[in-house]
Protein backbone atom coordinates (compact mmCIF):
# COMPACT_ATOMS: atom_id res chain seq x y z
CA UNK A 1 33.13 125.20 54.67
CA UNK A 2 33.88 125.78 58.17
CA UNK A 3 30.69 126.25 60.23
CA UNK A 4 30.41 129.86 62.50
CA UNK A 5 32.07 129.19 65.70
CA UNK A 6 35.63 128.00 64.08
CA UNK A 7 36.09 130.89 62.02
CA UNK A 8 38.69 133.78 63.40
CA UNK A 9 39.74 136.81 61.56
CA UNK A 10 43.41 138.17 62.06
CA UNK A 11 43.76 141.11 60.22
CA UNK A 12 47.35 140.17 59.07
CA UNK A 13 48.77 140.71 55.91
CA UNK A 14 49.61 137.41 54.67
CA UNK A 15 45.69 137.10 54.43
CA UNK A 16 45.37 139.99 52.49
CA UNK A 17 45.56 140.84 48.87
CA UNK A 18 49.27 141.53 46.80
CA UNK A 19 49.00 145.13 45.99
CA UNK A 20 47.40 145.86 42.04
CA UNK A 21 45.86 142.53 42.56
CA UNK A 22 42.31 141.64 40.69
CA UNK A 23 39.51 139.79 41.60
CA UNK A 24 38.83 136.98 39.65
CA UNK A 25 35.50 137.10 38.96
CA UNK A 26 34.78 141.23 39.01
CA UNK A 27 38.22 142.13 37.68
CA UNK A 28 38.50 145.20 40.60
CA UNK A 29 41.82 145.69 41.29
CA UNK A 30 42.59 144.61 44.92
CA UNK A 31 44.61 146.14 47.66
CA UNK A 32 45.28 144.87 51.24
CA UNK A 33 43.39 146.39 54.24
CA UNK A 34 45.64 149.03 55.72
CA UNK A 35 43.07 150.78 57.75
CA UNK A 36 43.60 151.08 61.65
CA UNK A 37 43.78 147.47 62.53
CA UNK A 38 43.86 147.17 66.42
CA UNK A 39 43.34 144.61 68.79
CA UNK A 40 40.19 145.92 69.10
CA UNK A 41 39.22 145.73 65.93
CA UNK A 42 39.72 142.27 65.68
CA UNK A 43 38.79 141.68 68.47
CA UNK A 44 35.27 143.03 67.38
CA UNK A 45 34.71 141.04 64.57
CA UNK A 46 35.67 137.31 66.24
CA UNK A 47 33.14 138.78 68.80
CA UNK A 48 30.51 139.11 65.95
CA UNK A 49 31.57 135.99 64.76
CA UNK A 50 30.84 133.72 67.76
CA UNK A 51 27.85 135.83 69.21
CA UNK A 52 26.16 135.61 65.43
CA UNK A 53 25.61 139.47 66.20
CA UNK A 54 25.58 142.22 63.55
CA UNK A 55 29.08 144.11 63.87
CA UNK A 56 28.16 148.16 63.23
CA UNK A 57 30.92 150.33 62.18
CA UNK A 58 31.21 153.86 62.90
CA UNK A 59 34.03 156.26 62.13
CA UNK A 60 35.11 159.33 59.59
CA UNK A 61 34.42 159.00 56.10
CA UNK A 62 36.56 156.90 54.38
CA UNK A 63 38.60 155.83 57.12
CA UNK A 64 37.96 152.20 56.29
CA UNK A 65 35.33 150.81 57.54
CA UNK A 66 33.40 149.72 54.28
CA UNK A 67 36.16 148.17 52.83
CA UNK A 68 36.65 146.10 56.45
CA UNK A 69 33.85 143.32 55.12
CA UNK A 70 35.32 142.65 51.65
CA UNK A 71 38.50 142.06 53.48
CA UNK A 72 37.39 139.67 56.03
CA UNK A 73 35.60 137.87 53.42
CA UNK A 74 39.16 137.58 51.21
CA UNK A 75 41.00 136.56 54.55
CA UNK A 76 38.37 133.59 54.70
CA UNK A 77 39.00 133.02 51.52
CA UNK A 78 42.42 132.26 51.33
CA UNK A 79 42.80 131.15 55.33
CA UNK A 80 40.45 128.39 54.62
CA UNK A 81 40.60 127.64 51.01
CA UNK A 82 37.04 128.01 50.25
CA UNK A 83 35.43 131.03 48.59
CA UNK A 84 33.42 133.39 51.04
CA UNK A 85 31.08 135.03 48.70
CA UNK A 86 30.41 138.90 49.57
CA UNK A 87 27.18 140.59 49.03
CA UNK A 88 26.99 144.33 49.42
CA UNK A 89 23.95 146.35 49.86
CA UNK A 90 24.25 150.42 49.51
CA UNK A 91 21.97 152.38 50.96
CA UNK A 92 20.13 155.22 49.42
CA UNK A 93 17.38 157.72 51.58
CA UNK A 94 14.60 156.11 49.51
CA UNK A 95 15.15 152.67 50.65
CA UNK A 96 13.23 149.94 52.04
CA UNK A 97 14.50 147.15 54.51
CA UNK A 98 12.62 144.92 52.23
CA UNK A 99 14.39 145.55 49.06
CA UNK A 100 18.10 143.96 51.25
CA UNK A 101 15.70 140.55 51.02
CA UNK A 102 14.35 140.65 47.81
CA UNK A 103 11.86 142.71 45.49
CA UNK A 104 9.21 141.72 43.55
CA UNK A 105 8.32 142.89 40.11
CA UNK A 106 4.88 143.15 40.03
CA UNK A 107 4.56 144.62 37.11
CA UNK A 108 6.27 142.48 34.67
CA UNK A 109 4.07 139.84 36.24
CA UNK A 110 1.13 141.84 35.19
CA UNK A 111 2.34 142.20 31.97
CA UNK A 112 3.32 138.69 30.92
CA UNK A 113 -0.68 137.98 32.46
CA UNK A 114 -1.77 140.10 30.17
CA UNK A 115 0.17 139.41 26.61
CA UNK A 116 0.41 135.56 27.81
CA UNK A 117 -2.09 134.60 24.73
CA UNK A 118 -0.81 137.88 22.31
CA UNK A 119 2.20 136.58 20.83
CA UNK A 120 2.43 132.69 19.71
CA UNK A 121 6.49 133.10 19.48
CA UNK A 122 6.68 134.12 23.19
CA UNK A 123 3.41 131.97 24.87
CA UNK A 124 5.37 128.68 26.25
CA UNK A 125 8.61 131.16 27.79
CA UNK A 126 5.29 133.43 29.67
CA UNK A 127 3.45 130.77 30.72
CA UNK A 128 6.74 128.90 31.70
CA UNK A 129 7.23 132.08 33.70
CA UNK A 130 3.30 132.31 35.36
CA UNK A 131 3.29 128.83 36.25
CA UNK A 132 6.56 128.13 37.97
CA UNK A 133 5.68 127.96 41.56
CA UNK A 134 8.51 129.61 43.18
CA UNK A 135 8.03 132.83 41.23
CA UNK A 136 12.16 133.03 40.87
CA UNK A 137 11.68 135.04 37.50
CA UNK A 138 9.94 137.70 39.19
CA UNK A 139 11.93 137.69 42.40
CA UNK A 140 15.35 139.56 42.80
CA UNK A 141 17.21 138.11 46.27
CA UNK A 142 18.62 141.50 48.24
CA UNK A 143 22.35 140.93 50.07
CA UNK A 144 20.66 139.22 52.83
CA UNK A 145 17.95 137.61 50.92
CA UNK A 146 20.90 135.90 49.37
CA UNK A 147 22.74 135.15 52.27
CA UNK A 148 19.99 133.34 54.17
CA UNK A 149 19.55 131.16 51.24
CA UNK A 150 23.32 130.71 50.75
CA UNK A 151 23.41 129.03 53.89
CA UNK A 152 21.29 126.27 53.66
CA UNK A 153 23.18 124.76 50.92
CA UNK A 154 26.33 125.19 53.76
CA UNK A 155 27.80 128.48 52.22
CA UNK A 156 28.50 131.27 54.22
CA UNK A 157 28.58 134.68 52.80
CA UNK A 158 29.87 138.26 53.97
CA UNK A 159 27.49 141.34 53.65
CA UNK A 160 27.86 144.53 53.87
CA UNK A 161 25.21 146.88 54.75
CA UNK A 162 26.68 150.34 53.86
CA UNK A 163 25.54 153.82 55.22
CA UNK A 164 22.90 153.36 57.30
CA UNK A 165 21.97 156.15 58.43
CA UNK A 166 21.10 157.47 55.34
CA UNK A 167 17.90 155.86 55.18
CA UNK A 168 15.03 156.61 57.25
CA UNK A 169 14.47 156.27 60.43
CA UNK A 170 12.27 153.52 60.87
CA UNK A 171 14.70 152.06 58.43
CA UNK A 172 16.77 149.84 61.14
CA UNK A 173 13.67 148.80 62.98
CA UNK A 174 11.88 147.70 59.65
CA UNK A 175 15.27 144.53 59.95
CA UNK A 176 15.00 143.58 63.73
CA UNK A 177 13.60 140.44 62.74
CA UNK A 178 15.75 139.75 59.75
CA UNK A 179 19.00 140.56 61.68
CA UNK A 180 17.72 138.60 65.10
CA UNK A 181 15.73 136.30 64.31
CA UNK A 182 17.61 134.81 60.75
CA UNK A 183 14.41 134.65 58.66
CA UNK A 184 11.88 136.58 56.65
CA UNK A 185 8.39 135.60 54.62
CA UNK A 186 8.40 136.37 50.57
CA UNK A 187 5.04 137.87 50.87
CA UNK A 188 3.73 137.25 47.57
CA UNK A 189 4.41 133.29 47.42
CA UNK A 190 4.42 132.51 51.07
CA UNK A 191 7.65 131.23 51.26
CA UNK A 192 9.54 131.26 54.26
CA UNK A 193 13.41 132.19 53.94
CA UNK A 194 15.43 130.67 56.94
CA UNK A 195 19.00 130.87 57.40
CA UNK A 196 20.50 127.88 58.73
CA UNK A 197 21.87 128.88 61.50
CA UNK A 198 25.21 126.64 61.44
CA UNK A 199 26.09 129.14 58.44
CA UNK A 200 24.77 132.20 59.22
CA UNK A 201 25.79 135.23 57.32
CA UNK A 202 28.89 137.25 59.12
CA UNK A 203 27.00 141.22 58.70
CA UNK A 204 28.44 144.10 59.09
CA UNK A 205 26.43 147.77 58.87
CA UNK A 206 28.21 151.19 58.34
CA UNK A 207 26.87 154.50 59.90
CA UNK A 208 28.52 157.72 59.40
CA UNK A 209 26.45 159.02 62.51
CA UNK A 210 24.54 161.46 60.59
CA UNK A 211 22.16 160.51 62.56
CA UNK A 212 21.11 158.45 65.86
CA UNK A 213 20.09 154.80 65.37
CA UNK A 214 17.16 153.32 67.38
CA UNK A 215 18.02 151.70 70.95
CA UNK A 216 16.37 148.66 69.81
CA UNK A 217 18.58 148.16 66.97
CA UNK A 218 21.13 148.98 68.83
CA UNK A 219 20.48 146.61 71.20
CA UNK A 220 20.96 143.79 68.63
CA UNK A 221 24.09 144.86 67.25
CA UNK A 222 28.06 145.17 68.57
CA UNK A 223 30.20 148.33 68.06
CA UNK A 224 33.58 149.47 67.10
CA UNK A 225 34.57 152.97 66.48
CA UNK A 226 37.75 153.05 63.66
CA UNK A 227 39.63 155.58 64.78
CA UNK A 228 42.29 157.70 62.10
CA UNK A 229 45.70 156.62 62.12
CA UNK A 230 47.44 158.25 65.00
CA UNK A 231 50.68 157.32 63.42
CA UNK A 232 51.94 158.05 60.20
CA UNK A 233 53.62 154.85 59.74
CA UNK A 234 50.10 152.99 59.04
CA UNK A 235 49.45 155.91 56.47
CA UNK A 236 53.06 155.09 54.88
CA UNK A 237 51.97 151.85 54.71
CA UNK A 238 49.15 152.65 52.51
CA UNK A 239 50.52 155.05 50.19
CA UNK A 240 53.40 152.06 49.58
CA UNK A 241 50.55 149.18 49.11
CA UNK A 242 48.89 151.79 46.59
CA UNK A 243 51.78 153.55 44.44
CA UNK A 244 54.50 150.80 45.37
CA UNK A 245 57.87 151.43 43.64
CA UNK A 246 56.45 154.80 41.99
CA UNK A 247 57.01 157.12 44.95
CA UNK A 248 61.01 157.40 47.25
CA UNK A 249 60.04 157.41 50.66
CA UNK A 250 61.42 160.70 51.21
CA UNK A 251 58.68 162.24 49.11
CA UNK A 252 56.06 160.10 50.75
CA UNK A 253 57.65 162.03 53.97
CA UNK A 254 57.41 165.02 52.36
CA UNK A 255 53.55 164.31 51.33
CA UNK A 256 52.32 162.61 54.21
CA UNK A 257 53.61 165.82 56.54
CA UNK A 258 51.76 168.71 54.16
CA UNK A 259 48.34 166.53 54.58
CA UNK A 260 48.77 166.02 58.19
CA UNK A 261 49.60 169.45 58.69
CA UNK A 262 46.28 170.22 56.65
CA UNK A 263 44.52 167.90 58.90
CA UNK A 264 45.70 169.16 62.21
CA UNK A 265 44.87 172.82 61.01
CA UNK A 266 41.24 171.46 60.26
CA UNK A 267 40.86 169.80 63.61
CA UNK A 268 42.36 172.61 65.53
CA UNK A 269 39.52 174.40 63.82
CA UNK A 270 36.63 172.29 64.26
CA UNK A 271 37.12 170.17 66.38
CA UNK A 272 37.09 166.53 66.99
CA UNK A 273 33.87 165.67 65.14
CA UNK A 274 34.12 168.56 62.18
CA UNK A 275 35.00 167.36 58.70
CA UNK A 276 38.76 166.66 58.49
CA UNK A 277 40.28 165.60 55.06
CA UNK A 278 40.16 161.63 55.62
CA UNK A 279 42.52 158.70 53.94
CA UNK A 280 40.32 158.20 51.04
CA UNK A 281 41.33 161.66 49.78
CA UNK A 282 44.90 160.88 50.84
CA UNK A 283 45.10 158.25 48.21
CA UNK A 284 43.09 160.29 45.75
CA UNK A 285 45.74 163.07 46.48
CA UNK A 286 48.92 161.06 45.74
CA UNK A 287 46.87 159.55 42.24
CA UNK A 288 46.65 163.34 41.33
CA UNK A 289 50.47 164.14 42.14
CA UNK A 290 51.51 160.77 40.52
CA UNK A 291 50.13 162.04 37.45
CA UNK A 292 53.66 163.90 37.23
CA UNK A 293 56.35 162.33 34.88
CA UNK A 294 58.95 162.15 37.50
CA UNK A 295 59.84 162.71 41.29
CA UNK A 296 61.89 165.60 40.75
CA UNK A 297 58.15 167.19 39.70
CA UNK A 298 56.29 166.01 42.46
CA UNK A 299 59.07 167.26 44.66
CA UNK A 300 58.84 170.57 43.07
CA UNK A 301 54.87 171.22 43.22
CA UNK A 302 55.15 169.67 47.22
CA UNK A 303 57.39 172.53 48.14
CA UNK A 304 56.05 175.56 46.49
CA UNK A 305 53.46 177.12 49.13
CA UNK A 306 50.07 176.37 47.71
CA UNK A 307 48.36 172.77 48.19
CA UNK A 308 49.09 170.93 44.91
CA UNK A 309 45.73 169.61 43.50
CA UNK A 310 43.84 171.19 46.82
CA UNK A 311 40.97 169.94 44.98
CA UNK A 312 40.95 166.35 45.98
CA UNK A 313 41.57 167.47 50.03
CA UNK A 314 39.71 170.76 50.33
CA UNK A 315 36.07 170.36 49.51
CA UNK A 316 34.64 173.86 50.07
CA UNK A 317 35.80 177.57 49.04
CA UNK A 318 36.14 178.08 53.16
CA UNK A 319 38.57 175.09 53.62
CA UNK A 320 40.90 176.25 51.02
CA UNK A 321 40.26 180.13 52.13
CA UNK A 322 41.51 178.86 55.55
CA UNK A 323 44.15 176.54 54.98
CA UNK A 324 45.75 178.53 52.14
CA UNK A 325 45.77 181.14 54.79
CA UNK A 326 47.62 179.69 57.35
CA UNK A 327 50.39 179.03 54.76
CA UNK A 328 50.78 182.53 53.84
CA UNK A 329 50.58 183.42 57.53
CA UNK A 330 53.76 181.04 57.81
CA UNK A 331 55.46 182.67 54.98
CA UNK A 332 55.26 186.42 56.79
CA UNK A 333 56.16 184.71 60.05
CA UNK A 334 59.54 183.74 57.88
């Protein structure tokens, strides 16, 4: 496997996934990364990728940016002919920056302590258990607990650590070390869990900006902003990766103007940073309308003044209060 500083990701298709394609271990069906690819995008990650620095992600929801790791780790893939395992890590408010290295159960430790001498049938598996030194049947390995040791057996791995700013906020502080530094200590053995530094994992970390991160994480990290498509050509290019041969590009016209129109009146609205209907609800939108049985259908329910399946773009009674009522203020205009 090719060692940190010789590894450069292009963004280009060829080094993408063929549309409907699965993975062949999870079975997910694949598509390839359409999301606002710019020079500086790619620019960002080789940057992570020589300076061994985190690369954190900020942009509207669902404009891309968690699905940006699992597609540099399937350009690897297939650029180098070696697998780049990906390990994702999702965070939730209640989390703990320990539980992205590992967790310990405790308590089925206690138990198999206690019942070790209570069933003859299950003594030698317990006391297998109690007396292996590294504790691995208690221990769980985290996304980066699992990178780290990934790379001393020369494998590097992709993680993703998603949403951010959802935890705490001593959250990012509680993984200066871990991110910096490469290493961490498994408390209840003593082990120390080093990343060899030849192989080190290729991180990326997702904020939605709900709220601010520390300076000193900051500090340790590089930034990219992914900005919405400012042309619709990108967002044609998605809808064709997605629904393919099923939708004539004059109804993917037709489509792609209503929800840009609807996102426009939103912006106009709230402005820059207010909640604008994103891509992910593009492509849930067009799922919804290719429910019809034929084009002639989806033609029909695109044209008639109401928002066809509003549900999947307009999240609130307000949104669809106010964008239904700019349509009707068009028809009067007429």
């Amino acid at each position: 496997m090719e060692n940190i500083t010789a590894l450069e990701f292009t963004g280009e298709l060829k080094y993408q996934p063929q549309p409907g394609e699965r993975d062949s271990q999870t079975g997910e069906v694949l598509y390839p990364y359409l999301a606002n690819i710019s020079e500086g995008l790619v620019e960002a990650v080789n940057l992570a990728i020589r300076l061994n620095r985190p690369l954190l992600l900020e942009g509207e929801p669902g404009c891309g940016k968690t699905q940006l790791a699992k597609a540099v780790a399937y350009e690897f893939s297939k650029r180098y002919g070696v697998k780049y395992p990906y390990a994702s890590w999702y965070i939730k408010s209640t989390e703990q920056a320990r539980d992205g290295l590992y967790t310990y159960d405790a308590v089925r430790r206690l138990y198999d302590a206690q019942f070790a001498t209570s069933d003859p049938l299950e003594q030698d598996k317990i006391r297998k258990r109690l007396n292996d030194p590294t504790h691995k049947f208690y221990i769980a390995w985290g996304a980066i607990g699992q990178a780290f040791r990934a790379s001393k057996d020369k494998h590097r791995m992709v993680v993703l650590i998603d949403e951010i700013d959802k935890a705490d906020t001593d959250f990012p502080n509680d993984l200066l070390l871990e991110l910096e530094e490469k290493w961490f200590l498994v408390k209840e053995t003593g082990e120390e869990v080093r990343a060899n530094p030849d192989f080190s994992p290729l991180i990326f970390i997702t904020s939605n900006a709900q709220r601010k991160l520390p300076d000193a994480f900051l500090r340790r990290c590089l930034y990219h902003y992914i900005e919405f498509p400012k042309e619709s050509t990108l967002l044609k290019q998605i809808v064709k990766a997605r629904f393919g041969k099923n939708w004539r590009e004059n109804l993917t016209d037709l489509a792609l103007h209503r929800f840009l129109a609807i996102r426009e009146e939103m912006e106009d609205e709230r402005g820059e940073f207010g909640k604008k209907v994103s891509i992910s609800e593009l492509i849930d939108w067009f799922n919804a309308l290719n429910l019809q049985q034929s084009p002639s259908q989806i033609e029909k329910l695109l044209k008639q003044p109401n928002i066809p399946y509003s549900g999947t773009l307009l999240k609130t009674k307000e949104d669809l209060e106010f964008i239904q009522a700019g349509y009707e203020g068009d028809d009067e205009d007429e």
